[in-house]
Protein backbone atom coordinates (compact mmCIF):
# COMPACT_ATOMS: atom_id res chain seq x y z
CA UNK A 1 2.84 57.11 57.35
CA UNK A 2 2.28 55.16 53.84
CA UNK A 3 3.77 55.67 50.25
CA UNK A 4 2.36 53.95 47.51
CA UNK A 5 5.50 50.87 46.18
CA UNK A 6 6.44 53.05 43.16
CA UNK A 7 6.84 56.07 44.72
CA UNK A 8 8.62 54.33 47.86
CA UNK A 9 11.32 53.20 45.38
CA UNK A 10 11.72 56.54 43.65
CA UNK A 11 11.87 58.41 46.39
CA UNK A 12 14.68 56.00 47.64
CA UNK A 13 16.68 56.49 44.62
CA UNK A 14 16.47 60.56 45.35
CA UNK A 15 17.32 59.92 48.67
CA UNK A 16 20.66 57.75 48.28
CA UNK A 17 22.26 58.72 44.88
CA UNK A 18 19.59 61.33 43.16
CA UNK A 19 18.76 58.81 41.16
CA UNK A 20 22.42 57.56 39.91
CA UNK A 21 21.77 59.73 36.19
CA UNK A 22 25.22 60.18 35.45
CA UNK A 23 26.24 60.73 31.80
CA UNK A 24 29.20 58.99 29.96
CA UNK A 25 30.11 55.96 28.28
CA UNK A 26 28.79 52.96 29.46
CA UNK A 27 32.09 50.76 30.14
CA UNK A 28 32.88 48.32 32.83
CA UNK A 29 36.77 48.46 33.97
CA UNK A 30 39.65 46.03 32.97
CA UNK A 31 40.25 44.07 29.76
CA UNK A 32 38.02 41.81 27.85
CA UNK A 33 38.96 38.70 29.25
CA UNK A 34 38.99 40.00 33.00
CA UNK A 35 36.34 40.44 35.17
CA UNK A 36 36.51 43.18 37.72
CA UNK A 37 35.44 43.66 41.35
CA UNK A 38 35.21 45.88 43.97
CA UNK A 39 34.94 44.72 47.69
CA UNK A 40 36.12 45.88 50.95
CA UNK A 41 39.36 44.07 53.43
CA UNK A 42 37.75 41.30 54.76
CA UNK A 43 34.96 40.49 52.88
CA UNK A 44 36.59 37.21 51.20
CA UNK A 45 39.01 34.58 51.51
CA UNK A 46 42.17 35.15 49.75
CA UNK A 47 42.75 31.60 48.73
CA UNK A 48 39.56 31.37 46.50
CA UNK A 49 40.30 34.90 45.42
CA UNK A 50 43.94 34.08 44.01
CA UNK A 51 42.08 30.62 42.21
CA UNK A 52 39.98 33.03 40.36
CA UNK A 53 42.81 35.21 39.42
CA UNK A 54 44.28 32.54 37.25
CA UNK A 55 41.26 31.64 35.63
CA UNK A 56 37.63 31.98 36.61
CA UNK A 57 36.58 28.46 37.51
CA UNK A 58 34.30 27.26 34.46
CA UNK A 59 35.54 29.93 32.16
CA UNK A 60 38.98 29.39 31.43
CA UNK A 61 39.44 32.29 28.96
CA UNK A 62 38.03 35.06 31.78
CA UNK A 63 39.73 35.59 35.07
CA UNK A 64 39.14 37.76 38.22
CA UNK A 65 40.77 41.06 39.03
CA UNK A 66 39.90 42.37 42.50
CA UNK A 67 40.30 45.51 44.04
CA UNK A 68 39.82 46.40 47.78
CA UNK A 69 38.61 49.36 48.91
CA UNK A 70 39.78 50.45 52.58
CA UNK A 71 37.03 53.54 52.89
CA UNK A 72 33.93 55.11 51.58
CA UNK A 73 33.22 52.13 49.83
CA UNK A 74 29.79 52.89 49.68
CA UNK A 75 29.82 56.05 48.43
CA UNK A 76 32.79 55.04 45.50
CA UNK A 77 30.27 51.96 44.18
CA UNK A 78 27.05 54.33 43.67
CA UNK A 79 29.47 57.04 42.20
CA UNK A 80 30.57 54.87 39.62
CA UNK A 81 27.19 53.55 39.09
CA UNK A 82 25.96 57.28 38.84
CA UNK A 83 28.65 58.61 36.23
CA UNK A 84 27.74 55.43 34.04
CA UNK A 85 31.93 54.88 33.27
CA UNK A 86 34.62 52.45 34.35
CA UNK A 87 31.74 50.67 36.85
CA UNK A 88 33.44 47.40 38.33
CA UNK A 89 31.66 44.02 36.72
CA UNK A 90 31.09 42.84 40.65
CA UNK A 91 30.11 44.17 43.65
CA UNK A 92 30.28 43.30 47.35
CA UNK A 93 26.81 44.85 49.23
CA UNK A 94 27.07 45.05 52.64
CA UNK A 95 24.32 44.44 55.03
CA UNK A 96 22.66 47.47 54.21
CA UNK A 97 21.33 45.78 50.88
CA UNK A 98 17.86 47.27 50.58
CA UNK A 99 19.36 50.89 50.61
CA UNK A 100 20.52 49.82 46.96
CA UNK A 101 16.96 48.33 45.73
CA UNK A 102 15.60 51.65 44.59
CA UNK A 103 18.83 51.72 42.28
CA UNK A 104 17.90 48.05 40.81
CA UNK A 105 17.87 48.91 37.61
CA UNK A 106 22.10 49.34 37.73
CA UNK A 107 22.15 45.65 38.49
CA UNK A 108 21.81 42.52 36.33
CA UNK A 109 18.74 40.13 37.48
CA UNK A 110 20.51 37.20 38.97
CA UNK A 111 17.43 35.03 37.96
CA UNK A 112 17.89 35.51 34.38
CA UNK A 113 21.33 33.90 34.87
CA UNK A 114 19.83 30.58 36.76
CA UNK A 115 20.13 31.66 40.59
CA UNK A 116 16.96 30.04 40.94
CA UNK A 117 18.58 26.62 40.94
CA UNK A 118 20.77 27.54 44.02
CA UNK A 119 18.02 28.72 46.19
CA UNK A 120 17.58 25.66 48.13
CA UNK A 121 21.39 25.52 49.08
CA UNK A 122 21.11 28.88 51.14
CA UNK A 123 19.08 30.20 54.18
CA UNK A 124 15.77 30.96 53.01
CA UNK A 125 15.89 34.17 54.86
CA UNK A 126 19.03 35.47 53.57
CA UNK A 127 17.86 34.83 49.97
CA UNK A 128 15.36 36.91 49.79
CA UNK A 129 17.07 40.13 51.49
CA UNK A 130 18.92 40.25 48.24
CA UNK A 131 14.85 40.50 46.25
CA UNK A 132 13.52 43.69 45.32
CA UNK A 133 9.89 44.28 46.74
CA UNK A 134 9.67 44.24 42.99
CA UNK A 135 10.57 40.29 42.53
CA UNK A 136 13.83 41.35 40.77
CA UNK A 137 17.16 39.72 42.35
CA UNK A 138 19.55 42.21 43.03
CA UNK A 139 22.06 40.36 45.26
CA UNK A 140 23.64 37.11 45.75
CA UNK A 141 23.71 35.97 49.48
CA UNK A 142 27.61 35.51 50.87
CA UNK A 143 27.78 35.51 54.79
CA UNK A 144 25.29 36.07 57.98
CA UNK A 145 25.72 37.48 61.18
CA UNK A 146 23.89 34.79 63.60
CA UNK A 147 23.55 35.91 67.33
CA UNK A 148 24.25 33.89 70.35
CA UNK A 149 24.90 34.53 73.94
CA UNK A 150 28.98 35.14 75.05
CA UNK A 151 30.10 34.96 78.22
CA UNK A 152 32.72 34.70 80.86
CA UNK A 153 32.62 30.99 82.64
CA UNK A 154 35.02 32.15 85.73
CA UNK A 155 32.75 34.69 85.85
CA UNK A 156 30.05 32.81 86.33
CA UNK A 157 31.68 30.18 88.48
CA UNK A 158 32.14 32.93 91.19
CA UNK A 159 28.44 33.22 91.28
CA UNK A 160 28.09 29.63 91.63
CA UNK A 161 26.45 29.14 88.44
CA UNK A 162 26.39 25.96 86.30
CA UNK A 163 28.84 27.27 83.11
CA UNK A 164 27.70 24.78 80.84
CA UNK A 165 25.94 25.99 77.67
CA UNK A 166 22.76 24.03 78.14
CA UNK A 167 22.27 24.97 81.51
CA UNK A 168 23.29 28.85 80.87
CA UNK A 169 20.41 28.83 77.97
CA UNK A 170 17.92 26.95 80.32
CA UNK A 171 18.50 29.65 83.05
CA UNK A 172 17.87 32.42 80.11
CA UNK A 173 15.91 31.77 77.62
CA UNK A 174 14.44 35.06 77.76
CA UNK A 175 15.11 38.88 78.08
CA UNK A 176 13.57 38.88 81.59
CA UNK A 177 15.41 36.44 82.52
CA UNK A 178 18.71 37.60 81.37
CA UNK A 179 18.39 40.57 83.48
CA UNK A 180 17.95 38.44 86.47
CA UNK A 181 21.05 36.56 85.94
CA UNK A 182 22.77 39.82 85.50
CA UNK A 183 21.98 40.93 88.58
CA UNK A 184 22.98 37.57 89.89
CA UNK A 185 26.28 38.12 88.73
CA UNK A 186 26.62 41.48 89.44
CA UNK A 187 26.10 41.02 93.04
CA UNK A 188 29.15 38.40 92.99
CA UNK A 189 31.44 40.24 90.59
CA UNK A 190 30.94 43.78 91.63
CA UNK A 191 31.27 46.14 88.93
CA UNK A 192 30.40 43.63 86.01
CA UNK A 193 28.16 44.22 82.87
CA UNK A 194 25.87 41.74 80.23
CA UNK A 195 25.87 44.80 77.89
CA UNK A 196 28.65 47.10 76.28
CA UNK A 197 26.28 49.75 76.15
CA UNK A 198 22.69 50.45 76.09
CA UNK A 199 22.28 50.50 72.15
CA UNK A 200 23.96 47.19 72.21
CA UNK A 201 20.52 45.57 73.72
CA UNK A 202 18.75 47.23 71.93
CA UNK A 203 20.42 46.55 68.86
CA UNK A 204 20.67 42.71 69.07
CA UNK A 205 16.77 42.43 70.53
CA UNK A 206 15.81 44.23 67.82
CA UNK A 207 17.68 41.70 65.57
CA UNK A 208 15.35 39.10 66.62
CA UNK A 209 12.51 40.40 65.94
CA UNK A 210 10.26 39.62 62.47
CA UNK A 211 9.46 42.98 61.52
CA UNK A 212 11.63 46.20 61.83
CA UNK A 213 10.45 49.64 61.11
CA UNK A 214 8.65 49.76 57.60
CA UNK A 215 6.77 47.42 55.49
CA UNK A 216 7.40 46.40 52.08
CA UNK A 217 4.48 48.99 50.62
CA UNK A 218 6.42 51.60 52.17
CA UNK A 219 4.41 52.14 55.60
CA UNK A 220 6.26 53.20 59.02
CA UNK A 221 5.92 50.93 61.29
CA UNK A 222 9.13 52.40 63.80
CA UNK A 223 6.74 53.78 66.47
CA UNK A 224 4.67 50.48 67.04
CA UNK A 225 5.12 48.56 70.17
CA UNK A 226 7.51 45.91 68.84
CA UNK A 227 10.08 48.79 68.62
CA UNK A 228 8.97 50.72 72.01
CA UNK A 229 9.47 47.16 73.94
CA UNK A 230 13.01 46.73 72.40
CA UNK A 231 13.79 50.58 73.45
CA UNK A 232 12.40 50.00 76.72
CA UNK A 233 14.36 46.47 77.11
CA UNK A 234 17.29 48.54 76.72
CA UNK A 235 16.55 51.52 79.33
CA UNK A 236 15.85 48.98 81.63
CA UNK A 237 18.97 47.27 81.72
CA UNK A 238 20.95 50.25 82.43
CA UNK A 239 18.29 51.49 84.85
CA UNK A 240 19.36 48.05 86.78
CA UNK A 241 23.20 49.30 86.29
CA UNK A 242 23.86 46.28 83.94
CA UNK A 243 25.09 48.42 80.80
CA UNK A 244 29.20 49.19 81.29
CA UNK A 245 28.37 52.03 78.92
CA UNK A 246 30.90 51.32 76.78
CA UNK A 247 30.12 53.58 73.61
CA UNK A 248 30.46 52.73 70.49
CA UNK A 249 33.42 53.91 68.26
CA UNK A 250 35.70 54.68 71.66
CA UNK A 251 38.31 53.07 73.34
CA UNK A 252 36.04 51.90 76.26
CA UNK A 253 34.36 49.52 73.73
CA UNK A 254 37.69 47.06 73.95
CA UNK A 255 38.37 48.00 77.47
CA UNK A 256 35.76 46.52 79.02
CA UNK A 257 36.74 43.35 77.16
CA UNK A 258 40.09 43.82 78.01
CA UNK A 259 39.67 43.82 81.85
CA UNK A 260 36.65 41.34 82.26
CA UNK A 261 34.06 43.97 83.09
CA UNK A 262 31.81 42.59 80.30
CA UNK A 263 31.42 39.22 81.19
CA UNK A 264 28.24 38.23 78.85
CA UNK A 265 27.28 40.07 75.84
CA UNK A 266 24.63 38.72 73.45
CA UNK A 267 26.45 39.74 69.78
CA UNK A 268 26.89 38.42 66.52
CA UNK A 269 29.11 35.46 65.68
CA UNK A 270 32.21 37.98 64.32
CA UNK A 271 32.57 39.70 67.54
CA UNK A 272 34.17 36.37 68.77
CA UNK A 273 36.79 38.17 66.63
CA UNK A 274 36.28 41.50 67.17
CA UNK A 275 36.01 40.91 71.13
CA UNK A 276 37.95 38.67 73.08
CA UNK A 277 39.55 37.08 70.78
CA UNK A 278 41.19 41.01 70.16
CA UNK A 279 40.79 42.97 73.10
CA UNK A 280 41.39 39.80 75.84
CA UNK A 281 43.43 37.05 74.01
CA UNK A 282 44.89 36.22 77.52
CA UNK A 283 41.33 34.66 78.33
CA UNK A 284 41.37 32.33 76.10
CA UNK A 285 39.59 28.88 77.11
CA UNK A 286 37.41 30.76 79.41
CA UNK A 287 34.78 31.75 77.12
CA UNK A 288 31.46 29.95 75.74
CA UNK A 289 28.58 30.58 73.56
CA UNK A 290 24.86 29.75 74.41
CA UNK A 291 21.28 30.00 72.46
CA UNK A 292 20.80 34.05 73.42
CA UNK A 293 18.17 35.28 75.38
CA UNK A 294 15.17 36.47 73.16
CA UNK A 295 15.49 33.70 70.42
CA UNK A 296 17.73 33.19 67.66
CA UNK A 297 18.54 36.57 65.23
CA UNK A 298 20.98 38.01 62.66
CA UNK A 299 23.18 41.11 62.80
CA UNK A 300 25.38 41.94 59.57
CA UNK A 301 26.17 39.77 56.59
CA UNK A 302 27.04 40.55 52.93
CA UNK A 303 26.13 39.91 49.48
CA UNK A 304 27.33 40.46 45.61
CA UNK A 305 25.72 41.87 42.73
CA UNK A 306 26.51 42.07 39.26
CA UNK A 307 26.21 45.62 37.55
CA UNK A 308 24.47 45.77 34.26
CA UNK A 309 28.26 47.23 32.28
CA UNK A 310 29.22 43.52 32.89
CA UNK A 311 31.24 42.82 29.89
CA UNK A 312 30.10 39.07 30.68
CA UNK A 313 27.55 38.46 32.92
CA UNK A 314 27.16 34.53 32.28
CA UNK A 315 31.42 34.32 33.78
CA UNK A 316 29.89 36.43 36.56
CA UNK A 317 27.44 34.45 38.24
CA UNK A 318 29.64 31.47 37.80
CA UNK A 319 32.35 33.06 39.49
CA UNK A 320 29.87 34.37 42.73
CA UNK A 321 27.55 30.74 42.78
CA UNK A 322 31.19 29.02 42.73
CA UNK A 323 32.75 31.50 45.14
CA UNK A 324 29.38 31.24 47.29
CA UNK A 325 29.05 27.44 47.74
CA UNK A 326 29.00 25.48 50.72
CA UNK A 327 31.99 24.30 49.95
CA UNK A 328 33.87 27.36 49.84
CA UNK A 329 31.44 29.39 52.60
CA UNK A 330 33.52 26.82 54.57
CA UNK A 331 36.75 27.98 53.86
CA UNK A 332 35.74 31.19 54.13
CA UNK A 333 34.72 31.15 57.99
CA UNK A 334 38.31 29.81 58.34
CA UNK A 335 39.57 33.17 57.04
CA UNK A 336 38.12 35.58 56.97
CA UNK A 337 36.24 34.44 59.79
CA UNK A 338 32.36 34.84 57.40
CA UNK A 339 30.24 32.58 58.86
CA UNK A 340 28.11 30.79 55.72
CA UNK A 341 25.15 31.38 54.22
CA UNK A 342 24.62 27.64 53.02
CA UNK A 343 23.34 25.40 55.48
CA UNK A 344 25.46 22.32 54.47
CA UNK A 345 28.78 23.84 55.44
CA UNK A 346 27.55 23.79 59.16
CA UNK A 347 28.74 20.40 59.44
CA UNK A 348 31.79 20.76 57.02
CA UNK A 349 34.72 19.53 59.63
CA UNK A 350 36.33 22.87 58.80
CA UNK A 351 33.88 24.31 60.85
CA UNK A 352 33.00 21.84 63.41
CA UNK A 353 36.42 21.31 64.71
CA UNK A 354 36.30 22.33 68.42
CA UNK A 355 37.62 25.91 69.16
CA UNK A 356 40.04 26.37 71.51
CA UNK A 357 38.71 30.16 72.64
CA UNK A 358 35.86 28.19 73.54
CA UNK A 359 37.31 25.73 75.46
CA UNK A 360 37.05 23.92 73.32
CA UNK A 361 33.53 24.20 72.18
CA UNK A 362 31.96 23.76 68.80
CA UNK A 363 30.25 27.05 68.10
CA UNK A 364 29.50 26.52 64.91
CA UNK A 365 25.94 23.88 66.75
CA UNK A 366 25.29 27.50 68.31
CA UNK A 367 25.14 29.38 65.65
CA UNK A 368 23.88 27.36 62.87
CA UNK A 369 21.31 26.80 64.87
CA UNK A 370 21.03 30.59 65.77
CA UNK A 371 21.11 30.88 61.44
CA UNK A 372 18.38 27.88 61.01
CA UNK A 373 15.84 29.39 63.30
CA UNK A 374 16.14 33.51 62.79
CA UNK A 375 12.55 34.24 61.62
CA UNK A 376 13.83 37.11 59.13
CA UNK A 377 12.80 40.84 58.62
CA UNK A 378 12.58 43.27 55.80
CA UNK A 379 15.12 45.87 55.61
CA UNK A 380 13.82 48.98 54.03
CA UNK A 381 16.30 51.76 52.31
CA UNK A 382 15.19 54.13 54.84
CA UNK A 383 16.35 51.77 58.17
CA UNK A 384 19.56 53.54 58.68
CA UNK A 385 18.16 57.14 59.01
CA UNK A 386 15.25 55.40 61.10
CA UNK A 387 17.33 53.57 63.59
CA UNK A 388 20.21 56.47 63.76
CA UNK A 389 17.76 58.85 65.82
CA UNK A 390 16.66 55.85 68.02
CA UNK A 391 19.50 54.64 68.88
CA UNK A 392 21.18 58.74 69.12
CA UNK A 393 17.92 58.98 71.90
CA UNK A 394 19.00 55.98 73.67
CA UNK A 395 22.26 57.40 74.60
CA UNK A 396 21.10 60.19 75.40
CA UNK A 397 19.06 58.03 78.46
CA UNK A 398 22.05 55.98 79.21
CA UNK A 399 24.87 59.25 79.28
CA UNK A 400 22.73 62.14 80.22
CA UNK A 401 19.54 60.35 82.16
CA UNK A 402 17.17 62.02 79.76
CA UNK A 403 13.70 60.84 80.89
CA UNK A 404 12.80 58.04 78.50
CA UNK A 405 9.16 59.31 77.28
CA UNK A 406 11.03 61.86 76.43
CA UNK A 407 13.83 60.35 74.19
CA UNK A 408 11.00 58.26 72.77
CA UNK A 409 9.44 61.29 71.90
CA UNK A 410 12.28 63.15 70.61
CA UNK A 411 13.49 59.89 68.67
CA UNK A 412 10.24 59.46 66.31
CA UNK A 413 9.92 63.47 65.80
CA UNK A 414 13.63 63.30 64.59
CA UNK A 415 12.61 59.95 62.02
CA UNK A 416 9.34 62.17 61.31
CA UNK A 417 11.86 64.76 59.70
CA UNK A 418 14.49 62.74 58.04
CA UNK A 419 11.96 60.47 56.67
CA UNK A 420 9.84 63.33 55.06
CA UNK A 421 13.48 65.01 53.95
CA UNK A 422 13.90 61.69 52.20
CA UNK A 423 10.73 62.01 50.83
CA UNK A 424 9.44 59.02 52.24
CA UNK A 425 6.09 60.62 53.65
């Protein structure tokens, strides 16, 4: 399946806002000497945030006025865009960046304002997700989600196995090898799990891998083998009854936190917050983080553009490169918990001071090493509707025992129709 690069991109505009053609004035909200910006709860640290809202740091007659959005932020930042009126000077892209590209044109080049001369301070990888396939830089890199391997150490003391982080890598380095220590525990912790679900493996293999399911000319690549393997890694760990099918979106998802039945789980580095340290705070000091089976990857992470009603884009991209610095990428993993984009604050001693969740551990050598080595991918605009049938098909394996030729089957027939829906082929 192959569109030529122009048409890929105008399609994708079709396919996400109709093409944002609003009518209206073109006006940016607040006053003259304020700049605005839309993110969601969470997204920054409310410290840096206030700073601004005195005075944005360098500009001393301009100064920040935030507003957070608690839903449909998505849809309320390409509505805006669309109607052309009262569009926010800054906004916070979430992971999905590429789904905005075709819309590129609504967004201010962030080279034309010097972002070349902070390239070298940020993940190479993570810099260019926020460049079009066209050259054009869209987004400004804020956080990553680097992956590591969780898990249990009085777990896996009662199946006499070494807890420390070196040796727990050493014994899995790979996939394979993962499942074998599952089993290993599962036969001395009846009843235990290495997986929420079975979408969760496939999820976070897939998040290692250097290519996902198009290419940057707009071919499908979704039903090659480096996607079948990562489906079939998945069926077989629930085939070996090492998934605690724990859906997503239910309460099961913190329960099997909550009682211990999920005693390793290879996730991003925000689930420390999202998991244990919410659903099982009573285990604290028994948990530790390890290089994750598979090799290093990335799951989540944000950015922020500047739209193209900035009243002044120059106080702009000195308030994001300011806001965005090592220095303050730091402060930011202290609250809310974003782990950086910029090398250098790996070793800031905000982040390297042992954690006691961890017993003490300093997870911040995991996953900045987890951040160093990720190989990178290219998100296309059309990887949500691709992965949402894959990953509907896998569940269907794991909750109904649907043959898995089958859901494979069923999976790329269902992206064959959303993709030509979208226009994409």
């Amino acid at each position: 399946m192959t569109v030529s690069r122009r048409k890929f991109l105008a399609l994708g505009a079709a396919a996400s806002t109709a093409g944002l053609t609003g009518c209206g004035g073109r006006s940016s909200l607040g006053g003259s000497d304020e700049l605005s910006m839309w993110t969601w709860v969470g997204s920054v640290n409310d410290d840096l945030i206030g700073q601004a809202e005195q005075a944005i740091p360098g500009y001393d007659g301009m100064r920040l006025a935030m507003t957070r959005i608690g839903t449909s932020y998505k849809t309320k930042v390409l509505t805006s865009l669309a109607g052309k009126s009262l569009v926010p000077d800054i906004v916070a892209i979430n992971d999905d960046v590429a789904t905005y590209f075709p819309n590129a044109d609504q967004f201010v080049d962030l080279k034309s304002l010097g972002a070349d001369e902070h390239e070298s301070d940020f993940l190479a990888w993570k810099w260019k997700l926020g460049i079009t396939p066209d050259g054009k830089m869209m987004a400004y890199p804020m956080d990553t989600g680097p992956t590591a391997l969780f898990y249990r150490t009085d777990m896996l003391q009662k199946a006499g196995i070494d807890t420390d982080p070196a040796a727990v890598a050493e014994l899995a380095p790979t996939w394979d090898a993962y499942i074998e220590l599952g089993k290993k525990l599962k036969a001395a912790v009846p009843g235990s799990a290495i997986t929420d679900n079975i979408t969760g493996i496939y999820s976070y293999a897939l998040a290692q891998q250097s290519k996902r399911y198009m290419t940057e000319d707009g071919q499908y690549i979704g039903d090659q083998d480096h996607i079948r393997e990562q489906f079939d890694l998945a069926i077989r760990v629930v085939k070996e009854g090492l998934s605690a099918n724990a859906q997503q979106d239910t309460t099961d998802a913190d329960a099997v936190v909550t009682n211990g039945k999920l005693v390793a789980y290879n996730a991003a580095v925000w689930w420390a917050q999202l998991g244990p340290k919410n659903a099982a705070p009573k285990t604290k000091g028994l948990w530790r983080v390890t290089a994750a089976p598979g090799g290093a990857g990335n799951r989540g992470g944000s950015f922020l553009a500047i739209t193209k009603y900035c009243k002044n884009p120059e106080a702009a991209f000195a308030f994001i490169s300011w806001l965005e610095s090592s220095k303050n990428q730091a402060q930011a993993f202290l609250d809310p918990v974003l782990f950086p984009s910029t090398p250098a604050s790996y070793t800031d001693e905000r982040m390297t001071a042992p954690d006691p969740f961890f017993g003490g551990q300093r997870i911040v050598d995991v996953f900045g090493e987890s951040a160093k080595k990720y190989p990178g991918a290219y998100f296309s605009p059309y990887d949500s509707i691709i992965g949402s049938p894959i990953a509907a098909e896998l569940v269907n394996v794991e909750t109904a025992g649907k043959s898995p030729d089958q859901a494979w089957a069923d999976a790329q027939r269902s992206v064959e129709r959303e993709l030509t829906r979208a226009g994409a082929i």
